[in-house]
Protein backbone atom coordinates (compact mmCIF):
# COMPACT_ATOMS: atom_id res chain seq x y z
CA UNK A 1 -46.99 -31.31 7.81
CA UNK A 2 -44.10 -32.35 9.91
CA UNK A 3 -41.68 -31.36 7.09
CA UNK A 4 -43.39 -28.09 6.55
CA UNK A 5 -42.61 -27.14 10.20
CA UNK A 6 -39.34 -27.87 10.03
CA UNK A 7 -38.78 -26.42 6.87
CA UNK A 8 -39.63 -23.12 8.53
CA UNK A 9 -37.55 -24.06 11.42
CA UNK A 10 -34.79 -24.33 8.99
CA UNK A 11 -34.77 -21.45 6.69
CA UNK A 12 -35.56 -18.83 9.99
CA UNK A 13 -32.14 -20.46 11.09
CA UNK A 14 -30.70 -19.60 7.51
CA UNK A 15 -31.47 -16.29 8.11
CA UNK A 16 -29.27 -15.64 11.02
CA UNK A 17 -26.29 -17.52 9.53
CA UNK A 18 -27.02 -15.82 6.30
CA UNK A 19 -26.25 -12.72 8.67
CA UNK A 20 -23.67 -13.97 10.72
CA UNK A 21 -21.72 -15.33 7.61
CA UNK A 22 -21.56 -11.68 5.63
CA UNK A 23 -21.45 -8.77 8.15
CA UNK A 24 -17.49 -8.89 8.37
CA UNK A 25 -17.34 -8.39 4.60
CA UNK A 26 -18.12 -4.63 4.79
CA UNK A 27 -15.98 -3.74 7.85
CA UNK A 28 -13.04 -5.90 7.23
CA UNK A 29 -11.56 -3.98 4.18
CA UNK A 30 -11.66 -0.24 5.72
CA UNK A 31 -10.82 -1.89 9.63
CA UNK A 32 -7.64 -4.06 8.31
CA UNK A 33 -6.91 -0.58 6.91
CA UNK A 34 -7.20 0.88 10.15
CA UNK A 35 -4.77 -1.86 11.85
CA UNK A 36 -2.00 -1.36 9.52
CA UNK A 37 -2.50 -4.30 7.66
CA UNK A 38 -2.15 -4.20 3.65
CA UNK A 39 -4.64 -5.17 1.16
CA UNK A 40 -3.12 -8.87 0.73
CA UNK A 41 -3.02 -9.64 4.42
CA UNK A 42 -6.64 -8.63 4.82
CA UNK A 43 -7.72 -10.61 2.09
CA UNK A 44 -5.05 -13.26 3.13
CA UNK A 45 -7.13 -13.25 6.58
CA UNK A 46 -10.47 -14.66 4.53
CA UNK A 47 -8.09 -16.80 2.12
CA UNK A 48 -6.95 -19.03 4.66
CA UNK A 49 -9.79 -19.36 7.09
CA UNK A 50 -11.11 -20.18 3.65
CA UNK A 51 -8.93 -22.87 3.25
CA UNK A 52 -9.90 -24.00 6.89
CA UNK A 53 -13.78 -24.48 5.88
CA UNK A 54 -13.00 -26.34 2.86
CA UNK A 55 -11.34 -29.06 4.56
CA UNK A 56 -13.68 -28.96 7.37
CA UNK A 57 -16.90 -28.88 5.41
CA UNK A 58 -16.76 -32.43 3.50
CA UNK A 59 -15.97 -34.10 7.50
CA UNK A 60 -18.66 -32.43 9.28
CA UNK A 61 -20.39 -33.47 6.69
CA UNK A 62 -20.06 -37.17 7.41
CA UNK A 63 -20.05 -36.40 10.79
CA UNK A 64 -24.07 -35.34 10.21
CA UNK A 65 -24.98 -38.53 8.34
CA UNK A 66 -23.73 -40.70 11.77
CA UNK A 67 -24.31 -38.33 14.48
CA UNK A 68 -27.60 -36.46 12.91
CA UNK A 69 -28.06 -32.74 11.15
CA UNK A 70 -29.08 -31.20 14.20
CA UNK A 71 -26.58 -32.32 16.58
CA UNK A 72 -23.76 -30.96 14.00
CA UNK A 73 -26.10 -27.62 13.25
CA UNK A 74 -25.84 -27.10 16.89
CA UNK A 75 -22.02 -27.26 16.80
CA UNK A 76 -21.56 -25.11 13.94
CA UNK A 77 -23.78 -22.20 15.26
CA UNK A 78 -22.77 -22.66 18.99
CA UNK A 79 -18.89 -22.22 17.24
CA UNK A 80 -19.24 -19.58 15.45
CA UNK A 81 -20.68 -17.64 18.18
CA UNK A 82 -17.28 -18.38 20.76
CA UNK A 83 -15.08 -17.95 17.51
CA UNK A 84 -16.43 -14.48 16.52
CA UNK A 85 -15.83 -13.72 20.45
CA UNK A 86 -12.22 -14.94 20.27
CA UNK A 87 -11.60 -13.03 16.81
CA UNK A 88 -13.52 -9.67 17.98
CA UNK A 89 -11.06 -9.72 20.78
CA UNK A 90 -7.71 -9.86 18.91
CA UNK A 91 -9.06 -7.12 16.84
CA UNK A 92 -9.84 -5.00 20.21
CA UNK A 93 -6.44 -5.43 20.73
CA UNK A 94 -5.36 -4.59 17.67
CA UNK A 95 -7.22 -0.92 17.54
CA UNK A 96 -6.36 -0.52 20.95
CA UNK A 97 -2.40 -0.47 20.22
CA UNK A 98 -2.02 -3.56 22.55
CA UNK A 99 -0.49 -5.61 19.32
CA UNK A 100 0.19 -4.78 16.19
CA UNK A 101 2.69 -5.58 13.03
CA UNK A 102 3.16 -9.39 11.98
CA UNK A 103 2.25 -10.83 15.48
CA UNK A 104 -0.98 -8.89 15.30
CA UNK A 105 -1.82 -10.46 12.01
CA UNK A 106 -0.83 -14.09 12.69
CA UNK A 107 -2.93 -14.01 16.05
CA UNK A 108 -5.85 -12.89 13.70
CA UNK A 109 -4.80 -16.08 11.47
CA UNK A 110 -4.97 -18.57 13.99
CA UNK A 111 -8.54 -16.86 15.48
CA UNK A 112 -9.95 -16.99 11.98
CA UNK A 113 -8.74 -20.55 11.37
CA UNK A 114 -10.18 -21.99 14.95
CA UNK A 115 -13.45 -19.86 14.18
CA UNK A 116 -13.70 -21.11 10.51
CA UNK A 117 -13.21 -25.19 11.62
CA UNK A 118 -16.32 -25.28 14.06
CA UNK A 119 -18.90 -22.77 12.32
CA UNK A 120 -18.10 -24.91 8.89
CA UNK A 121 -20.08 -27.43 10.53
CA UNK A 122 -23.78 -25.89 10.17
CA UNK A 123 -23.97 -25.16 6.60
CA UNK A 124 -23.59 -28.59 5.48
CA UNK A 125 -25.56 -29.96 8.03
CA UNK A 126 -28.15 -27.61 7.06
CA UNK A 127 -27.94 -28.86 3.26
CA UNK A 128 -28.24 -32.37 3.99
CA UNK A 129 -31.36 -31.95 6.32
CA UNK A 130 -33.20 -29.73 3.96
CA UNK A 131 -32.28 -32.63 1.23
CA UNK A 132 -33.63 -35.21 4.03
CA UNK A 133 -37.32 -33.35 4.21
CA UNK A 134 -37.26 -32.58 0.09
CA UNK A 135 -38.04 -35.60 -2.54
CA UNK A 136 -36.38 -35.00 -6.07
CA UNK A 137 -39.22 -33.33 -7.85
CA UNK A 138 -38.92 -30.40 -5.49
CA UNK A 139 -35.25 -30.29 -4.32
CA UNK A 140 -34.10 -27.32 -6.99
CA UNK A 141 -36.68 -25.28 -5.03
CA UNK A 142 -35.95 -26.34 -1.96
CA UNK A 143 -32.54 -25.51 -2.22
CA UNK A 144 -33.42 -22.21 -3.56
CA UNK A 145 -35.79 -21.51 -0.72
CA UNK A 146 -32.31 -22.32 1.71
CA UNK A 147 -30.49 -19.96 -0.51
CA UNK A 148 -33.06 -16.82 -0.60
CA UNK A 149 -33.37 -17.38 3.12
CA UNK A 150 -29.68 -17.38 3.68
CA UNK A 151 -29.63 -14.14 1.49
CA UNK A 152 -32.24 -12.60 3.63
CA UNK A 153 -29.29 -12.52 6.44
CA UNK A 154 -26.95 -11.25 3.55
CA UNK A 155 -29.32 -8.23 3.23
CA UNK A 156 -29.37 -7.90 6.59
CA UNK A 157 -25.70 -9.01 7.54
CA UNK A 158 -24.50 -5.75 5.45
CA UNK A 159 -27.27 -3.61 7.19
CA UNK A 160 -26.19 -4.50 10.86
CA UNK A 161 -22.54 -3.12 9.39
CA UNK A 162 -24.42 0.13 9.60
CA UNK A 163 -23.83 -0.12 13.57
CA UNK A 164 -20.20 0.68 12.32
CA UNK A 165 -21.02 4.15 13.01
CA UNK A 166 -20.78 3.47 16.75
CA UNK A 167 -17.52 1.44 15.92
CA UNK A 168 -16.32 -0.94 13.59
CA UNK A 169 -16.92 -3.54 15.96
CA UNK A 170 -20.05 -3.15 17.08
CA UNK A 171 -21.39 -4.80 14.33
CA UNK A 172 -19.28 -8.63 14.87
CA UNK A 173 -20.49 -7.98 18.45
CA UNK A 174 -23.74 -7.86 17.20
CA UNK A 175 -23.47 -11.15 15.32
CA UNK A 176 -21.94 -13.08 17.87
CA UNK A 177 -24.62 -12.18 19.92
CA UNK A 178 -27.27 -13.40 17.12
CA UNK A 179 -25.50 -16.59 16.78
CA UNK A 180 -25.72 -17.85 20.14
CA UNK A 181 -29.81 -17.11 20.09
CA UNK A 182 -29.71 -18.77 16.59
CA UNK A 183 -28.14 -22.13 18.60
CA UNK A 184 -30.58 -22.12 21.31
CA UNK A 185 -33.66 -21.58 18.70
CA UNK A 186 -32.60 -24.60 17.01
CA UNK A 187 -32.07 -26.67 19.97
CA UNK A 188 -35.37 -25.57 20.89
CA UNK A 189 -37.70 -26.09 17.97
CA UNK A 190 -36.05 -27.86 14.93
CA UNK A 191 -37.49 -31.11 15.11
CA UNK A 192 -34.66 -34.20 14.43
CA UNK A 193 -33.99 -35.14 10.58
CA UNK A 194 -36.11 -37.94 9.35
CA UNK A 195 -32.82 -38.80 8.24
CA UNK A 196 -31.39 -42.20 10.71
CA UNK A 197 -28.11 -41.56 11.56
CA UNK A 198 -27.92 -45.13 13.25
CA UNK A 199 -28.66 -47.01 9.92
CA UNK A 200 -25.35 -45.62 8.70
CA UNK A 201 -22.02 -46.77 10.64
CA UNK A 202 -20.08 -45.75 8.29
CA UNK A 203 -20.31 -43.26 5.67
CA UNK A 204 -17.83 -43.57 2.37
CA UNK A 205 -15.71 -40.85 1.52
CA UNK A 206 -17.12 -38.97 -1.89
CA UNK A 207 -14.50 -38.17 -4.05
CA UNK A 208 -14.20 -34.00 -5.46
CA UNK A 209 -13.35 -36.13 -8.86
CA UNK A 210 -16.89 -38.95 -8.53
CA UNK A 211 -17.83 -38.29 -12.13
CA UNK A 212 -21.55 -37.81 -10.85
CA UNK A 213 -20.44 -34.60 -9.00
CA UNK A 214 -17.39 -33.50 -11.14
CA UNK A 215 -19.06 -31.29 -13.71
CA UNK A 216 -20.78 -29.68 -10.65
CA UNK A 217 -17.43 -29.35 -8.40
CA UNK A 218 -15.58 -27.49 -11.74
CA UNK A 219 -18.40 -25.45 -11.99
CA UNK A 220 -18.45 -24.54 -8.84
CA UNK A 221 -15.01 -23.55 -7.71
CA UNK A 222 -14.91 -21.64 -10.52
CA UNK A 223 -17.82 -19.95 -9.82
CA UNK A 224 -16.93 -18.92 -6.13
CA UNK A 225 -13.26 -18.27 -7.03
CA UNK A 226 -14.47 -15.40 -8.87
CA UNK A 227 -17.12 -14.00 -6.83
CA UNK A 228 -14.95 -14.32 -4.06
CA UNK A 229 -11.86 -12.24 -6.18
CA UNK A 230 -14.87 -9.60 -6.65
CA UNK A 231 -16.28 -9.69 -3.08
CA UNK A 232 -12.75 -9.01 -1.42
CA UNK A 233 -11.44 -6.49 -3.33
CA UNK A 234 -14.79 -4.47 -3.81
CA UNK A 235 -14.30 -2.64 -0.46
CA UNK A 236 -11.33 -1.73 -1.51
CA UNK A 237 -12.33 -0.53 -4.68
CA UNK A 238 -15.35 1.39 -3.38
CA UNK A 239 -13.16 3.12 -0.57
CA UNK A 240 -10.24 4.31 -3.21
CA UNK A 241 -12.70 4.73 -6.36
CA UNK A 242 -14.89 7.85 -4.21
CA UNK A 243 -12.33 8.38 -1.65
CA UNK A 244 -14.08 7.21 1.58
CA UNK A 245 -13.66 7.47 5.19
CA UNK A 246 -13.36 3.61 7.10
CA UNK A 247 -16.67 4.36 8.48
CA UNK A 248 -17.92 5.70 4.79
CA UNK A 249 -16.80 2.45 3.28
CA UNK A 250 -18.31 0.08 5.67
CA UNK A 251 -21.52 1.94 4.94
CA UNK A 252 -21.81 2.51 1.73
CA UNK A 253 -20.33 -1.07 0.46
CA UNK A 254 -22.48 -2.39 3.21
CA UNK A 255 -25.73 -0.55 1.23
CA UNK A 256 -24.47 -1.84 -2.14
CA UNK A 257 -24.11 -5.80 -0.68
CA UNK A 258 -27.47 -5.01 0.30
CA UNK A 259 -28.52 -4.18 -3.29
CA UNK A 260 -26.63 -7.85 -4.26
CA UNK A 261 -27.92 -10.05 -2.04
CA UNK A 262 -31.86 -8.16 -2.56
CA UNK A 263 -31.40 -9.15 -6.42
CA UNK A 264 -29.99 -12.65 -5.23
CA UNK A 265 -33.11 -12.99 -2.91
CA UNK A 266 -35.16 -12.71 -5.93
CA UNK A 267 -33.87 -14.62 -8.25
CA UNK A 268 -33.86 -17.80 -5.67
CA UNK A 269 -37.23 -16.72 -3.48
CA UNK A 270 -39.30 -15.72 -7.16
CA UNK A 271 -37.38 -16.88 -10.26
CA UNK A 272 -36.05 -19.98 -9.24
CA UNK A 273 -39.34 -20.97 -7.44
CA UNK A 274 -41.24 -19.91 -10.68
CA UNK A 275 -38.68 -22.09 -13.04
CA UNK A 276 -39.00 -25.52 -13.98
CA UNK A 277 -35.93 -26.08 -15.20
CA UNK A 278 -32.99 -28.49 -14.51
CA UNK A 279 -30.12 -27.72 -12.03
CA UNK A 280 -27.53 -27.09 -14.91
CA UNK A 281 -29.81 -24.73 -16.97
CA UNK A 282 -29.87 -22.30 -13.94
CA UNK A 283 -26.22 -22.42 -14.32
CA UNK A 284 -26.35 -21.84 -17.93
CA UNK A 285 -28.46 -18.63 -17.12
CA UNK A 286 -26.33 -17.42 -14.31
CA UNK A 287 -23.09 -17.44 -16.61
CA UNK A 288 -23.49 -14.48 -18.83
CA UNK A 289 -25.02 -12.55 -16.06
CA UNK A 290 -21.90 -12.56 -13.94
CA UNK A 291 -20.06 -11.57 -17.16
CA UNK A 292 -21.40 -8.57 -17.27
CA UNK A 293 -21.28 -7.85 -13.76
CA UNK A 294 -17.63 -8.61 -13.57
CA UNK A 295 -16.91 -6.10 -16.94
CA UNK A 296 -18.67 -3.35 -15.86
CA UNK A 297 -16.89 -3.55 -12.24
CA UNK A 298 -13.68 -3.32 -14.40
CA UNK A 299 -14.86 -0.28 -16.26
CA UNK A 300 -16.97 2.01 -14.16
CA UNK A 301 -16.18 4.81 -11.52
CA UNK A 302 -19.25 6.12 -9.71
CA UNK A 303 -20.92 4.95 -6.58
CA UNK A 304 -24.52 3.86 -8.83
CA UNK A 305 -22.49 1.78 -11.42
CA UNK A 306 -20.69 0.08 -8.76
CA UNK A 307 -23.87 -0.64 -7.23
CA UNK A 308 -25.84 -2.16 -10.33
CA UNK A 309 -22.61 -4.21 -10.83
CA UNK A 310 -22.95 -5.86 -7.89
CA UNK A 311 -26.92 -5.97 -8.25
CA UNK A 312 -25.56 -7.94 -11.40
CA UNK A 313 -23.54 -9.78 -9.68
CA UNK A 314 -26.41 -11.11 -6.89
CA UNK A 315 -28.88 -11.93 -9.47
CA UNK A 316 -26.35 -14.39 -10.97
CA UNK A 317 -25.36 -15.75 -8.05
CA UNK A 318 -28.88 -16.39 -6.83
CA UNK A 319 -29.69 -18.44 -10.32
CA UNK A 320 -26.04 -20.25 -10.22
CA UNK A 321 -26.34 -21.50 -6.23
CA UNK A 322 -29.76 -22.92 -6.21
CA UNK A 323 -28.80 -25.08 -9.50
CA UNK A 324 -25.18 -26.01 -8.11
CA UNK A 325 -26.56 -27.43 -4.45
CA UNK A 326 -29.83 -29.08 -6.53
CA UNK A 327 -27.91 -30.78 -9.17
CA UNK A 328 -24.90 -32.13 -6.85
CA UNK A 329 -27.28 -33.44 -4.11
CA UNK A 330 -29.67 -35.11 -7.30
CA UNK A 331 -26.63 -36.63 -8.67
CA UNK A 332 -26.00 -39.19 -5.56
CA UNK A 333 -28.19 -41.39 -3.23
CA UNK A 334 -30.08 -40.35 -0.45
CA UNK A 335 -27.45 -41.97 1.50
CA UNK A 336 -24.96 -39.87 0.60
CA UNK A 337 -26.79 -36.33 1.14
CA UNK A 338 -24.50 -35.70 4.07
CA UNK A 339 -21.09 -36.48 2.16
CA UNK A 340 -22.22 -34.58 -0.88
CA UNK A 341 -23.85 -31.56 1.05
CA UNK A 342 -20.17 -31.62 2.50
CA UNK A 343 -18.24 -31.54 -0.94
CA UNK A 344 -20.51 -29.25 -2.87
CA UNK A 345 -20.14 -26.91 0.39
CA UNK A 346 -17.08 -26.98 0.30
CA UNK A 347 -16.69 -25.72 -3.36
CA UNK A 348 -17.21 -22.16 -1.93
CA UNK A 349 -14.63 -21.94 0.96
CA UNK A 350 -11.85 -23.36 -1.90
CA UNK A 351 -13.26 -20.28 -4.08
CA UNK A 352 -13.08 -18.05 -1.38
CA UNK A 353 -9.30 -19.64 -0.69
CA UNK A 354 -8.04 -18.44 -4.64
CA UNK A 355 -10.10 -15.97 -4.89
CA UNK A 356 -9.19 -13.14 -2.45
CA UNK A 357 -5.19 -14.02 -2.72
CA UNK A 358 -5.35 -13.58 -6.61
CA UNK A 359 -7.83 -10.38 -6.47
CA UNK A 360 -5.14 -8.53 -3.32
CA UNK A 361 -2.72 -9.60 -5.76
CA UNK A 362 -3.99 -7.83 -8.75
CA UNK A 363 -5.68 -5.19 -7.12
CA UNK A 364 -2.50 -3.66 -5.20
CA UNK A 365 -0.61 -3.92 -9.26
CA UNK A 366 -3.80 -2.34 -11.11
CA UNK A 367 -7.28 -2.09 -9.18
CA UNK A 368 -9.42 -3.02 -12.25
CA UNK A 369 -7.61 -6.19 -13.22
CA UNK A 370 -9.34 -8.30 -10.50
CA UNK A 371 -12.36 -7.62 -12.14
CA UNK A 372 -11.25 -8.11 -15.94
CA UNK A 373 -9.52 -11.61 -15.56
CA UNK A 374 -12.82 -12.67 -13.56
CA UNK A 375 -14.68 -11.50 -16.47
CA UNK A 376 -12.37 -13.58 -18.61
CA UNK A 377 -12.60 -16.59 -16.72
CA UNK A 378 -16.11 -16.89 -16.37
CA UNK A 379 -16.17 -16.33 -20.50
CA UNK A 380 -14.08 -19.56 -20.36
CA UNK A 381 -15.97 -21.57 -18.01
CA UNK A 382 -19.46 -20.73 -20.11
CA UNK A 383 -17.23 -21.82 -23.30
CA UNK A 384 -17.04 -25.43 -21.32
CA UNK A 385 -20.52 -25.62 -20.43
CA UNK A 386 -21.29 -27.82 -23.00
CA UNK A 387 -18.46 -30.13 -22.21
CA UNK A 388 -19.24 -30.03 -19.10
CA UNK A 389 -23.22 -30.52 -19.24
CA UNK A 390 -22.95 -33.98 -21.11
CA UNK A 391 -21.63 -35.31 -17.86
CA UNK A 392 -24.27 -34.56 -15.83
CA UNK A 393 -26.33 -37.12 -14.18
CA UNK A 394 -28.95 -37.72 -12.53
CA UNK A 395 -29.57 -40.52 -9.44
């Protein structure tokens, strides 16, 4: 009963961060527009903070198996909350004329990167206690309960961009705001893991290449990398494509992410609750799906086939995350929920490093090749699928 409480605990928090993590992604595109900045700084901005969670992640991760999930949950949300302050103000500055050119955008750098190194902390965290208060039979749906909770927020990250209207950044305002109540609702009422963080002095390092995790780290970066090339470049592509305003852009990409992470909600809150099938099935699944998400982003030109594309694109991305966090954190001991929820958490920020540097690339050369060569790559990493599902294990 215990567990069932703070399950709920849990997953309300997943909500907010859900939120807090995807409300920039609508307004950043048509605002780094507005400052001046081209299409490979802005997605240079995400790129390297990026870069910054994926190193984090796997140590904050370790941190939560000695110090306890909460503790480090706290830090993570508490974080973000300053960090979005500290980056909403250099952009104030920004539209207000205040700063602008190359010391504009490396002040927006090292904001992003100090923001990015403390809220990498929660998600994690968050992983490894939700693997603490799950046993094995039920840890597929209990990571796909974390997942359509955290894609609740991403329905409702997008729709608090709609505050755009007011200004474009109203909306991180907003979120920083949200954060900060998020913090003090888990100090509040999330109960302490039932995981011991004195029994463990010390926790090993887990390796990216541990051939327990490896199929599910190639899968993985893979996987994000290409989302990510999609989800960076799509603002673009919605505000040239039907020749939007800033404010049009962050509204109408903001209703189409909305569309995404709906179709991701149910595929991890219905299908993937429904399913009794093994981690790396859901992936198989999830492959061909994204596919033809990816081709029809590379071939169509109107507003409603943009926005089944990335309905596509949420569906397979609510089978593929579910099975990716299930089968890494079944693969290793419960000891090692902490260090693994770190490395398989981290998969996405190194994704979301590539990704949006190689789709700003492409896009500013030809705006449909982002899309294609994701299309091509994910045709690849299905090809290996085989290959690569012989080496999964189970602890």
């Amino acid at each position: 009963m215990e567990h069932l409480y703070a399950r709920r605990i849990l997953l309300a928090s997943l909500v907010i961060m859900g939120m807090g993590f995807t409300v920039l992604f609508p307004v950043l595109a048509p605002l780094g527009r507005e400052l001046g900045l081209s299409e490979l700084q802005i997605t240079g901005i995400i790129s390297i903070s990026s870069l910054t969670v994926f190193l984090a992640s796997p140590r904050w991760g370790r941190l939560s198996d000695r110090l306890g999930r909460k503790r480090v949950i706290l830090v993570g949300l508490f974080g973000f909350s300053l960090g979005t302050v500290l980056f909403n103000s250099v952009l104030k500055l920004g539209l207000s004329g205040w700063i602008a050119g190359l010391p504009l955008f490396a002040a927006l750098i090292v904001t992003r990167v100090m923001h990015a190194g403390i809220m990498s902390a929660a998600m994690p965290a968050s992983t490894a206690y939700m693997a603490d208060i799950t046993d094995t039979a039920s840890r597929t749906r209990g990571m796909g309960a974390a997942g359509a909770a955290n894609n609740i927020g991403s329905i409702l990250g997008p729709a608090l961009a709609g505050l755009a209207v007011i200004s474009l950044l109203t909306p991180l305002w907003s979120v920083a705001a949200l954060a900060f109540l998020n913090g003090l609702f888990i100090w509040r009422f999330l109960p302490e893991s039932p995981h011991n963080p004195t029994s463990v002095r010390r926790t090993a390092r887990l390796s990216y290449f541990d051939p327990r995790i490896l199929p599910f780290v190639i899968v993985g970066v893979s996987m994000f990398t290409g989302f990510a090339l999609v989800q960076q470049t799509m603002g673009f592509r919605f505000q040239d494509v039907l020749q939007l305003t800033a404010t049009e852009t962050a509204r109408i990409f903001g209703i189409a992410m909305m569309c995404s992470a709906a179709a991701s909600l149910f595929a991890q809150g219905f299908v993937v609750q429904r399913l009794d099938v093994k981690p790396f099935t859901l992936l198989r699944l999830a492959i061909p799906l994204l596919i033809i998400a990816f081709s029809m982003m590379s071939l169509v030109e109107t507003r409603m086939l943009l926005t089944i594309a990335m309905s596509f694109l949420g569906f397979g991305m609510g089978l593929a995350g579910p099975g990716f966090m299930a089968g890494a954190s079944l693969s290793v001991s419960a000891e090692e929920q902490g260090a693994v929820a770190g490395v398989a958490g981290s998969c996405g920020p190194l994704g979301f490093t590539i990704g949006p540097l190689v789709g700003g690339l492409m896009y500013q050369y030809n705006p449909a090749m982002p899309y294609a060569f994701a299309a091509m790559m994910y045709m690849l990493l299905f090809i290996s699928m085989h290959w690569l599902g012989r080496r999964v294990t189970e602890h």
